[in-house]
Protein backbone atom coordinates (compact mmCIF):
# COMPACT_ATOMS: atom_id res chain seq x y z
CA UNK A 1 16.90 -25.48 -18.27
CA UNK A 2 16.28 -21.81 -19.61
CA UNK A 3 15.01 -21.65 -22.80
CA UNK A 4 14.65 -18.94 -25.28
CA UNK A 5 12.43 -19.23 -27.97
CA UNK A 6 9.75 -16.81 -30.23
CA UNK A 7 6.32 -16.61 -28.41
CA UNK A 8 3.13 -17.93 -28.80
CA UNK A 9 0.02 -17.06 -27.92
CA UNK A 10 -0.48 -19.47 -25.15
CA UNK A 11 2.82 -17.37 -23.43
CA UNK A 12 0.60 -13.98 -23.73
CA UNK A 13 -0.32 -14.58 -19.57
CA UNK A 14 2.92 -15.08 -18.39
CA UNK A 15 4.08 -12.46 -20.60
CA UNK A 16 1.30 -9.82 -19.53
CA UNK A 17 1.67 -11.02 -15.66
CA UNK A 18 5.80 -10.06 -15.77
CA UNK A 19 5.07 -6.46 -17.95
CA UNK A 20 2.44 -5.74 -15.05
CA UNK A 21 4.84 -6.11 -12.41
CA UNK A 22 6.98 -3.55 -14.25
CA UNK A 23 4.17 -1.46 -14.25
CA UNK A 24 3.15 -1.59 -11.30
CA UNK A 25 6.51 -1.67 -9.37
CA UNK A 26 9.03 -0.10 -11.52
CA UNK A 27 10.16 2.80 -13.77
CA UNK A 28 11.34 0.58 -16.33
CA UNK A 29 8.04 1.24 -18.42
CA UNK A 30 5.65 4.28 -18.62
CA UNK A 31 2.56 2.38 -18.38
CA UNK A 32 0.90 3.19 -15.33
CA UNK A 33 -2.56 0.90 -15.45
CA UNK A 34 -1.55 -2.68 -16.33
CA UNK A 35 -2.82 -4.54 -19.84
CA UNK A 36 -5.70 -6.76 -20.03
CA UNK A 37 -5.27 -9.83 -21.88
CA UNK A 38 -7.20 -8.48 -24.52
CA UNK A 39 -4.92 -5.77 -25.08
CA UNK A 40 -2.15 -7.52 -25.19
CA UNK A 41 -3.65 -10.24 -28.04
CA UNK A 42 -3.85 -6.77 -30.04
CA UNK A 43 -0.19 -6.11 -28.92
CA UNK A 44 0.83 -9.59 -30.00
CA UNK A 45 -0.35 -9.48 -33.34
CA UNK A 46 1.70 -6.66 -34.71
CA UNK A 47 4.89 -8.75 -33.78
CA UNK A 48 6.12 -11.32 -36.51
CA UNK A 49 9.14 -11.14 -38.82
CA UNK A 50 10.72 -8.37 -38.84
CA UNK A 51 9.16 -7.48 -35.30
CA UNK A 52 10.06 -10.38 -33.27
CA UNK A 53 8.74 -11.59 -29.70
CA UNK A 54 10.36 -14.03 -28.04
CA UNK A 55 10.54 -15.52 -24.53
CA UNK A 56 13.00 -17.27 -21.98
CA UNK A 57 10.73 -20.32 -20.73
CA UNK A 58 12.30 -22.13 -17.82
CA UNK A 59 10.36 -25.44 -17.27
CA UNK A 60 7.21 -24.16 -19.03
CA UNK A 61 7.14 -21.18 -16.78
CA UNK A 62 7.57 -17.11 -18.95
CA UNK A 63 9.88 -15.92 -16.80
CA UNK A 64 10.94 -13.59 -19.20
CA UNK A 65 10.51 -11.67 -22.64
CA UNK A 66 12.17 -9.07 -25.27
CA UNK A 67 10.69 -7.33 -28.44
CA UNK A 68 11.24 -5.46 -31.16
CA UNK A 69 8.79 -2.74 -31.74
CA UNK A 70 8.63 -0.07 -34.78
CA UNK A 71 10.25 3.08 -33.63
CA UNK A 72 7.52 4.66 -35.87
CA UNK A 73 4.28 4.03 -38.02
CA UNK A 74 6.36 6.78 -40.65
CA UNK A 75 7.86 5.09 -43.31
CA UNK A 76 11.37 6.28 -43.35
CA UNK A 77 11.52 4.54 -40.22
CA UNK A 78 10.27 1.20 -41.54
CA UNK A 79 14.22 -0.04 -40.51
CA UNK A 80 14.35 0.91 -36.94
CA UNK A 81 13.15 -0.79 -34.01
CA UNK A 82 13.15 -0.18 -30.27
CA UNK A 83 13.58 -2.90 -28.13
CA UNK A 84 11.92 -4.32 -24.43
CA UNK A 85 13.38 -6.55 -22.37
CA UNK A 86 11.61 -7.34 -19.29
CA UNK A 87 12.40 -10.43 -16.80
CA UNK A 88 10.45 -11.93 -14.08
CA UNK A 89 11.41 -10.32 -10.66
CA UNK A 90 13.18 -13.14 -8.75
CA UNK A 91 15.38 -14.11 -12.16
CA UNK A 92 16.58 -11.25 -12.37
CA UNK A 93 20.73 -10.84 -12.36
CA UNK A 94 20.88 -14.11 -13.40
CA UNK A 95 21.58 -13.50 -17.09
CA UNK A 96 18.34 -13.78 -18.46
CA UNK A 97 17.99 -10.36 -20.17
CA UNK A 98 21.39 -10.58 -21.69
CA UNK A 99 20.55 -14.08 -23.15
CA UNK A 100 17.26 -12.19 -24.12
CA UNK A 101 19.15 -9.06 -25.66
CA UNK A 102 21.40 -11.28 -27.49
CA UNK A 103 18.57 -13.56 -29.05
CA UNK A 104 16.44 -10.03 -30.28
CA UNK A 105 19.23 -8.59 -31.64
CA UNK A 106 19.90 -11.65 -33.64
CA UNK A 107 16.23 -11.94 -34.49
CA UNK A 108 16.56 -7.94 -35.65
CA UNK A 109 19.52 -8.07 -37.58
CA UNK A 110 18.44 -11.43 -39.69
CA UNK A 111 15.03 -9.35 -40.51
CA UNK A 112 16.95 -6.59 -41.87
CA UNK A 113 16.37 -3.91 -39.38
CA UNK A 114 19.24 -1.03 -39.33
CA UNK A 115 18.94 0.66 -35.72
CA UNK A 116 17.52 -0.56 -32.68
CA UNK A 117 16.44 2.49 -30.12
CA UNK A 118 16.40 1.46 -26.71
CA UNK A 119 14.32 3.86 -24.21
CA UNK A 120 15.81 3.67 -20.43
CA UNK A 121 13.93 5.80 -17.49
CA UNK A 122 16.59 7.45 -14.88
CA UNK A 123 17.43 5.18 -12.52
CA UNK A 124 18.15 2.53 -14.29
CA UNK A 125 21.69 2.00 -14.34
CA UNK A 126 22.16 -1.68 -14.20
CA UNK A 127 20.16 -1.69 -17.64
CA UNK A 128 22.13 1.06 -19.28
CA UNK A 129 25.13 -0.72 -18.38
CA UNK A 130 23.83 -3.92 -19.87
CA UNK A 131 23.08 -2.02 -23.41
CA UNK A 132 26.46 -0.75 -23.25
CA UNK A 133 27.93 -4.10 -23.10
CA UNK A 134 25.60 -4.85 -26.48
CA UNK A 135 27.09 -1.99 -28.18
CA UNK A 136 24.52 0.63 -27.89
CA UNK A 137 25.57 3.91 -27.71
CA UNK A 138 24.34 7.15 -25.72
CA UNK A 139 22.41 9.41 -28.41
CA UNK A 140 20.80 11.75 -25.53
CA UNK A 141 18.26 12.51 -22.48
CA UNK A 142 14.94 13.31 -22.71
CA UNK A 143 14.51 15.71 -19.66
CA UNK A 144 11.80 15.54 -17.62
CA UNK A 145 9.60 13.95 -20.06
CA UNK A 146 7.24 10.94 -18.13
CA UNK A 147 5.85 11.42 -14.72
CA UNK A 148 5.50 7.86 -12.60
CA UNK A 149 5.34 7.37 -8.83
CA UNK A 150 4.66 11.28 -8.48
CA UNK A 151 7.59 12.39 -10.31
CA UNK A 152 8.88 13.58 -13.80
CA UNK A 153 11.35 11.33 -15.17
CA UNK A 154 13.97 11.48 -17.65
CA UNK A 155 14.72 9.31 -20.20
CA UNK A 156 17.79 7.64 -21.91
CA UNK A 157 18.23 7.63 -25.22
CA UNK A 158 20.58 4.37 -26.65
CA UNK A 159 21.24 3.27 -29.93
CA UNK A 160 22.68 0.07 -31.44
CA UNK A 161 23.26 0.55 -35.64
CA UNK A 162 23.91 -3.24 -37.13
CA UNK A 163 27.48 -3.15 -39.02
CA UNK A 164 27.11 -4.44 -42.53
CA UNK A 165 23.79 -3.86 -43.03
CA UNK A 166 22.67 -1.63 -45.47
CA UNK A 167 22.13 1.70 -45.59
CA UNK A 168 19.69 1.65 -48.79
């Protein structure tokens, strides 16, 4: 039975092992060296409250994660977020992310953010689609702006703004 629940530091392998696949198989992240454990502890720690990580465990096995990040270290940003979703290669399509999306958004919305950014590389259309379905909405393309495999890459731009919550 798939669980999703906030992580803990005993899930940073699992976590680290499924973000290295993206890296080193996919466009869905920039990275291009994977993360060293240590890294990631550094990573972990600047998630809590109003950042959230959380994982979809299935039998004690990560085979999945989503966070909430700060857009920016500026201040006028302090109610923005973008999020990463990420699911271990052979659960993929089964529902996973959504449940994952769903959960973070949750998470996001209780801590008070305003606008979650998401960041998708060309390509990935099966992701934009899913945002849509969240409510995100297109805000733009960032031409040409990583280069992975050998190639420049554009990015999506998608944004999700919480009804009802307020706009201080």
């Amino acid at each position: 039975m798939i669980k999703i629940r906030k992580a803990r530091l005993e899930d940073l392998e699992g976590i680290t092992d499924i973000y290295n696949d993206a890296v080193l198989k996919t466009t869905a992240t920039f990275d291009t060296e994977p993360k060293t454990i240590d890294e990631q502890k550094r990573w972990f720690r600047r998630h809590g409250s109003k950042y959230p990580l959380l994982v979809a465990e299935n039998e004690r096995l990560i085979i999945g994660w989503s966070s909430l990040s700060p857009w920016s270290d500026r201040c006028a940003y302090s109610d923005t977020a973008e999020i990463s979703v990420y699911v271990k290669r052979e659960y993929r399509g089964k529902g996973i992310g959504k449940r994952l999306i769903k959960a973070i958004l949750r998470e996001g919305r209780d801590a008070g953010l305003h606008t979650v950014i998401a960041r998708i590389s060309e390509g990935n259309d099966a992701s934009i689609h899913m945002f849509e379905t969240f409510g995100f909405s297109h805000i733009g393309i960032m031409k040409e702006v990583g280069r992975k495999f050998g190639k420049l890459r554009d990015v999506s731009l998608m944004q999700k703004i919480f009804e009802n919550s307020s706009s201080r």
